[in-house]
C-alpha atoms as a PDB file:
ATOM      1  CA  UNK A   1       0.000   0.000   0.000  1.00  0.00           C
ATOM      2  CA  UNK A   2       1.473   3.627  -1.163  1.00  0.00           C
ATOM      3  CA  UNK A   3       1.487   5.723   1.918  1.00  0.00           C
ATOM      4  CA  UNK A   4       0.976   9.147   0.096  1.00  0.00           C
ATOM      5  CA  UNK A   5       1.942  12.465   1.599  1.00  0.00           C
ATOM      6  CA  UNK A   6      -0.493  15.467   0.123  1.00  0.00           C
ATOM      7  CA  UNK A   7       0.926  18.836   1.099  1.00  0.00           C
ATOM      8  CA  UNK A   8      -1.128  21.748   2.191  1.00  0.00           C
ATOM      9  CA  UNK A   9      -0.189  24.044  -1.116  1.00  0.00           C
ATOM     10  CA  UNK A  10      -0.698  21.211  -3.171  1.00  0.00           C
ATOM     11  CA  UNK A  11      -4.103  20.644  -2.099  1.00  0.00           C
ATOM     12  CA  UNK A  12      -5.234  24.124  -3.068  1.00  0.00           C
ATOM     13  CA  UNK A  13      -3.908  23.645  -6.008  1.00  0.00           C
ATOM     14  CA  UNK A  14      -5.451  20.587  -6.384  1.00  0.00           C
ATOM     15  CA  UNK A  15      -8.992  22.617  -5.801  1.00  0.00           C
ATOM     16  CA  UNK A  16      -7.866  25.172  -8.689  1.00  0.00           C
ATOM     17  CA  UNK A  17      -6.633  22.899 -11.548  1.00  0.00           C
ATOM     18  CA  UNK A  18      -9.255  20.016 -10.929  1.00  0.00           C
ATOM     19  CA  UNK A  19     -12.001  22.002 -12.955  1.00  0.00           C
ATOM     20  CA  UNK A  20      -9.721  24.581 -14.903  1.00  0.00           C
ATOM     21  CA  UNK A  21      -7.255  22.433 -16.325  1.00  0.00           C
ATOM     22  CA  UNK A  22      -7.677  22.606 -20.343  1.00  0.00           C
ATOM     23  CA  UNK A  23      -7.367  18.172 -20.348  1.00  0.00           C
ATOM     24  CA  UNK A  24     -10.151  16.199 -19.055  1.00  0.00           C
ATOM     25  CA  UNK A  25      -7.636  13.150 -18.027  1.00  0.00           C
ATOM     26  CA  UNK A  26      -5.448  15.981 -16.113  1.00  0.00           C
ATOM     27  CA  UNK A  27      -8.385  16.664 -14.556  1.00  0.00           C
ATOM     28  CA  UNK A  28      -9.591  13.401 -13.194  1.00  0.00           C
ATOM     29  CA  UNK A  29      -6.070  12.785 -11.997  1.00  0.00           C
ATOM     30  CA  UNK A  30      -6.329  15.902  -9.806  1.00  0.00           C
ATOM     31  CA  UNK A  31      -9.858  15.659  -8.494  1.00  0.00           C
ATOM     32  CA  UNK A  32      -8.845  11.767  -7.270  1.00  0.00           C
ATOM     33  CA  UNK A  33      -5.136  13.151  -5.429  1.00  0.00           C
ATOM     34  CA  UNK A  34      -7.645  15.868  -4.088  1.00  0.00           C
ATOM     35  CA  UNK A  35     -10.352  12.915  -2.586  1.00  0.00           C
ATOM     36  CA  UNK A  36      -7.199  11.207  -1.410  1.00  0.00           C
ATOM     37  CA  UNK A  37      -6.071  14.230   0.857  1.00  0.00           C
ATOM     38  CA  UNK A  38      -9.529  14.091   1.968  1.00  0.00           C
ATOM     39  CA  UNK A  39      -8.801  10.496   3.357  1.00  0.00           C
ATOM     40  CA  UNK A  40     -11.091   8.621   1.258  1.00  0.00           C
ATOM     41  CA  UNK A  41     -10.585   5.215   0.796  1.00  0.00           C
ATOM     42  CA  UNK A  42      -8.789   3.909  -2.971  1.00  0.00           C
ATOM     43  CA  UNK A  43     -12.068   1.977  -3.849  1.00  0.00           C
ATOM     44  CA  UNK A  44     -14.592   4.648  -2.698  1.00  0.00           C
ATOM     45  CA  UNK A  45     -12.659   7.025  -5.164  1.00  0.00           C
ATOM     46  CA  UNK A  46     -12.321   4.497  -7.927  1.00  0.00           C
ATOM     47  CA  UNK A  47     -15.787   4.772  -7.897  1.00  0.00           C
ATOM     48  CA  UNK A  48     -16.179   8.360  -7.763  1.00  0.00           C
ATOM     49  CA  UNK A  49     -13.850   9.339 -10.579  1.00  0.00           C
ATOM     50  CA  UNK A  50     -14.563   5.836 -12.681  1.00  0.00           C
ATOM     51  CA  UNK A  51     -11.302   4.477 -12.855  1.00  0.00           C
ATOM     52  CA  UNK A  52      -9.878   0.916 -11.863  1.00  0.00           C
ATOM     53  CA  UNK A  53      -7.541   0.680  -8.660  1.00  0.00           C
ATOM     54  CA  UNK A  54      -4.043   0.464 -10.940  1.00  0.00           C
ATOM     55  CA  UNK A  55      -5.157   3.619 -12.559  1.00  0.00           C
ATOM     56  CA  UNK A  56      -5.494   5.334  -9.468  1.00  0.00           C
ATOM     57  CA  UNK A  57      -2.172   4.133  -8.335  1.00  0.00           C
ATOM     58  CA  UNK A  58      -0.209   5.153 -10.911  1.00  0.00           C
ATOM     59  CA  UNK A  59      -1.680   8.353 -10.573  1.00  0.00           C
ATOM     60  CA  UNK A  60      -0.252   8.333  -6.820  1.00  0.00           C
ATOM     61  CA  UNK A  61       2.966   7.530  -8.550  1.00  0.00           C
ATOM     62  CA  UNK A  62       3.119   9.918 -10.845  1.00  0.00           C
ATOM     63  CA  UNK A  63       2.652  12.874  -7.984  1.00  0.00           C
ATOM     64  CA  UNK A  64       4.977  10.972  -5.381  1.00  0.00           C
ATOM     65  CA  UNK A  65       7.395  10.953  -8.471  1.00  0.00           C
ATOM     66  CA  UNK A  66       6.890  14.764  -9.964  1.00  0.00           C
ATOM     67  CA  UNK A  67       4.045  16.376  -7.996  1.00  0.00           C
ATOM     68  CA  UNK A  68       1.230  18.177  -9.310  1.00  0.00           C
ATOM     69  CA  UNK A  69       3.829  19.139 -12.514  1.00  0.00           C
ATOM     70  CA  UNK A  70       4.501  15.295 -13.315  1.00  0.00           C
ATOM     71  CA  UNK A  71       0.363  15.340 -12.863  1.00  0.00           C
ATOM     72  CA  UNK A  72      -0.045  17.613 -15.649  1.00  0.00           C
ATOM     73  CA  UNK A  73       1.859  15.920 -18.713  1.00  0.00           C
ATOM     74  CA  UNK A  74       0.018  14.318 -21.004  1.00  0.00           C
ATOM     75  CA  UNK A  75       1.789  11.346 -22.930  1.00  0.00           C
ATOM     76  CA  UNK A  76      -0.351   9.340 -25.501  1.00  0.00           C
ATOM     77  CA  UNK A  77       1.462   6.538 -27.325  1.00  0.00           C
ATOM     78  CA  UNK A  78       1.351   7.806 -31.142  1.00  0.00           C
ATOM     79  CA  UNK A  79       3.083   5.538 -33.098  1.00  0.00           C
ATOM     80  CA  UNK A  80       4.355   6.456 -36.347  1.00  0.00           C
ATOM     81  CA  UNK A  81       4.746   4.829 -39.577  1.00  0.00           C
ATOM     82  CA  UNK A  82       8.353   3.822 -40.581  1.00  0.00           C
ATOM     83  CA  UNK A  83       7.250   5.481 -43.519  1.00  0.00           C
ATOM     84  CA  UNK A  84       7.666   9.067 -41.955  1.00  0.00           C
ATOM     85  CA  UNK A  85      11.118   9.001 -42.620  1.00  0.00           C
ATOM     86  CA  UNK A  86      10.964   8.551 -46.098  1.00  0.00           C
ATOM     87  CA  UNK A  87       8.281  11.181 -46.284  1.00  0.00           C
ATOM     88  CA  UNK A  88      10.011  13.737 -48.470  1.00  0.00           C
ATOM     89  CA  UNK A  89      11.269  11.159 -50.799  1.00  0.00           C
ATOM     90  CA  UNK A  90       8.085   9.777 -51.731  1.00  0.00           C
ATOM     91  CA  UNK A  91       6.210  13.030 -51.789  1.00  0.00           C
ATOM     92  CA  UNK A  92       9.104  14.212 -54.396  1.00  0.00           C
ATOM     93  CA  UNK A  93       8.697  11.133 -56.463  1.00  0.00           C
ATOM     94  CA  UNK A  94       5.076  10.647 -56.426  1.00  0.00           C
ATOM     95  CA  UNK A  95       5.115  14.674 -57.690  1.00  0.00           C
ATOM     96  CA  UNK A  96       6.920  13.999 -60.492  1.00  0.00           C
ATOM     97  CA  UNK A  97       5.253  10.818 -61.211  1.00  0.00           C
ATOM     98  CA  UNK A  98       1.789  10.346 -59.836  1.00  0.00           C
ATOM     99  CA  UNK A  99       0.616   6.975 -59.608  1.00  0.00           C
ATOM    100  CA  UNK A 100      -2.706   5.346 -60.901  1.00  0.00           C
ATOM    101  CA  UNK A 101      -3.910   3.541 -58.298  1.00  0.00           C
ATOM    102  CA  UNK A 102      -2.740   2.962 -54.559  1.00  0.00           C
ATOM    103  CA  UNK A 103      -1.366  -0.653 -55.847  1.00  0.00           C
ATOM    104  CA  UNK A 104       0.988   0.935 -58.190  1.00  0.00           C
ATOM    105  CA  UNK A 105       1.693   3.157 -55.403  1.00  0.00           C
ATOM    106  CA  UNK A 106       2.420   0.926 -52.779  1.00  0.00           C
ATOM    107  CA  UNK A 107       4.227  -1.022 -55.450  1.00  0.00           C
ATOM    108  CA  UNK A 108       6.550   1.949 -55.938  1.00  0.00           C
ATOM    109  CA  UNK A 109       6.915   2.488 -52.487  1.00  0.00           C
ATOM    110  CA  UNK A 110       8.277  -0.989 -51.681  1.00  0.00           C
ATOM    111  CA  UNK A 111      10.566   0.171 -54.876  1.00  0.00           C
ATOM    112  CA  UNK A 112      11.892   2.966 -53.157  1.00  0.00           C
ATOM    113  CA  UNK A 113      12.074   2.434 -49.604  1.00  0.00           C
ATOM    114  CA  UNK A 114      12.270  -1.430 -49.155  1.00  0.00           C
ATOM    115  CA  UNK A 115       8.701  -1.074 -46.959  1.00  0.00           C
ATOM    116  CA  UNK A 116       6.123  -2.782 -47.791  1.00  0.00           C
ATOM    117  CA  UNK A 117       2.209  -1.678 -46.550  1.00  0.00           C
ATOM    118  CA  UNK A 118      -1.014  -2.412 -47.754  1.00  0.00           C
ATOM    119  CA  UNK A 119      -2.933  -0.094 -50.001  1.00  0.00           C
ATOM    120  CA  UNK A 120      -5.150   0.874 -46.912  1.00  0.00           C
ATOM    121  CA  UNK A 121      -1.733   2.096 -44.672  1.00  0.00           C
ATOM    122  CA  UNK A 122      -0.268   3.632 -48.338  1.00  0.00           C
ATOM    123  CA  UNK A 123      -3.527   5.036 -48.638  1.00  0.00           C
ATOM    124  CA  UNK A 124      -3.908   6.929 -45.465  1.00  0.00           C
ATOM    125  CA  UNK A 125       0.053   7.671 -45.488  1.00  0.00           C
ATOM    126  CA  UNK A 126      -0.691   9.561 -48.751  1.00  0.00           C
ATOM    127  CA  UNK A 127      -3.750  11.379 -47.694  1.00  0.00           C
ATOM    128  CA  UNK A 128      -1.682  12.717 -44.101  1.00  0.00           C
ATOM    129  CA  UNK A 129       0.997  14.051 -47.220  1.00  0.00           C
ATOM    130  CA  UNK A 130      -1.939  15.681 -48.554  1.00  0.00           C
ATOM    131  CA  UNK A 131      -2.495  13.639 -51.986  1.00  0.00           C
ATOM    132  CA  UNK A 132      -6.053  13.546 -53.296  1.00  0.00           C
ATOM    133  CA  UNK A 133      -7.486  10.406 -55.627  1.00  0.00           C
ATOM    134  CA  UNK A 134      -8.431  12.610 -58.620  1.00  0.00           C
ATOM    135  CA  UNK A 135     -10.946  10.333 -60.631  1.00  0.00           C
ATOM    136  CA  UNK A 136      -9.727  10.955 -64.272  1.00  0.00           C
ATOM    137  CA  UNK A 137     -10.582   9.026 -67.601  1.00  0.00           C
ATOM    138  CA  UNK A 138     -10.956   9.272 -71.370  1.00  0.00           C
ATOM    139  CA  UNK A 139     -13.423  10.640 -72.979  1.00  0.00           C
ATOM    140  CA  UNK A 140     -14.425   9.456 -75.762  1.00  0.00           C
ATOM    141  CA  UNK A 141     -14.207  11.066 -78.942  1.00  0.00           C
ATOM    142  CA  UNK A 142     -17.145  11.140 -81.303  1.00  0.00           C
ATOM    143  CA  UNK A 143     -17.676   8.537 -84.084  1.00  0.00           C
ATOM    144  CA  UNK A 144     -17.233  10.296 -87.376  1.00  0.00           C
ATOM    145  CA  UNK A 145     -19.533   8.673 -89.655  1.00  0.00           C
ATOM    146  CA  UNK A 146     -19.722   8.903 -93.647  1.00  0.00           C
ATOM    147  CA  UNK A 147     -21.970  12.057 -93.638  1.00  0.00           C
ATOM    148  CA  UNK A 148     -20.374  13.794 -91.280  1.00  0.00           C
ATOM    149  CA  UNK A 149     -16.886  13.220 -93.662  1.00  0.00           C
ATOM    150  CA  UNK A 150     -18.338  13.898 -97.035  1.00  0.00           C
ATOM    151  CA  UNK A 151     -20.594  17.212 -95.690  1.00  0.00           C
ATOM    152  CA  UNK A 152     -19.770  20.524 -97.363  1.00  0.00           C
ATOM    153  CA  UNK A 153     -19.252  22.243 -94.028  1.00  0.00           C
ATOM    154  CA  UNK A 154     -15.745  22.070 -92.580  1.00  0.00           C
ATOM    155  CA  UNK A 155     -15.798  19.526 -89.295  1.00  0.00           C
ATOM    156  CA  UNK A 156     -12.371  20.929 -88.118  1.00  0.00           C
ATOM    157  CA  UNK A 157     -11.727  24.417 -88.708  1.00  0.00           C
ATOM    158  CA  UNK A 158      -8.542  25.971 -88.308  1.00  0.00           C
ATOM    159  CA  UNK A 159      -8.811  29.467 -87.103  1.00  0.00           C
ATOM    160  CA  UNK A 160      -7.268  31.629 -89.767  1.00  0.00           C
ATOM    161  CA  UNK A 161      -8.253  35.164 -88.428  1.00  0.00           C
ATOM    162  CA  UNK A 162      -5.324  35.977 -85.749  1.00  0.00           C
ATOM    163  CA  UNK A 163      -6.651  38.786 -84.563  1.00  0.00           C
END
């Protein structure tokens, strides 16, 4: 059991930052160190704040470790893509030479880095570079038939008047 030592100054600030601090999770840390300098027992303020007993602990930790400052920092595990890295490489290449669909891009992202993803990781990597999917195709060009070959009026025109 953590034997926890909550000093007077703390506590008040405890009272302050509990509702005003900008993070909800900061927050729920310092409203359950502030029931715990009220003597409450760990279960009763599991309850109160909704959090399981080793969440509670390590928020005990975390002040016997840095105070109400070590309280206050907010670490979520981000990973990131080994891609990242290679980041300005690809968005260089794929500039130069945009690709026609995310399987030719992945393809030619394995090419150039040696990492290979699925479209639906190249896909999202290429949207956080900001590349759009532009839906392009061919239009197709009208049939010219016998009348419209042999008519007296001119089908293509060349613009002679340059001015």
């Amino acid at each position: 059991m953590l034997k926890i030592e909550i000093t007077e100054s703390d506590k008040r600030l405890l009272q302050v930052e509990r509702y005003t601090h900008p993070h909800p999770r900061v927050m729920r840390k310092m409203d359950g160190l502030r029931l715990k300098s009220f003597g409450l027992d760990n279960a009763l303020i599991c309850d109160i704040i909704g959090v399981c007993d080793n969440t509670l602990r390590s928020y005990f930790i975390q002040y016997m470790e840095g105070g109400i400052g070590r309280l206050k920092a907010v670490n979520f595990y981000r990973p990131c893509s080994d891609l990242t890295g290679f980041s300005g490489t690809i968005e260089d290449f794929f500039s130069k030479n945009p690709p026609g669909s995310i399987s030719q891009a992945a393809a030619q992202i394995e090419e150039i880095t040696g990492v290979k993803r699925g479209e639906t990781q190249v896909r999202k990597f290429l949207k956080s570079l900001n590349f759009k999917f532009l839906k392009c195709g061919s239009v197709p060009s009208k049939v010219l038939d016998e009348s419209k070959k042999t008519s007296s009026g001119n089908f293509w025109q060349k613009n002679l008047n340059h001015g």
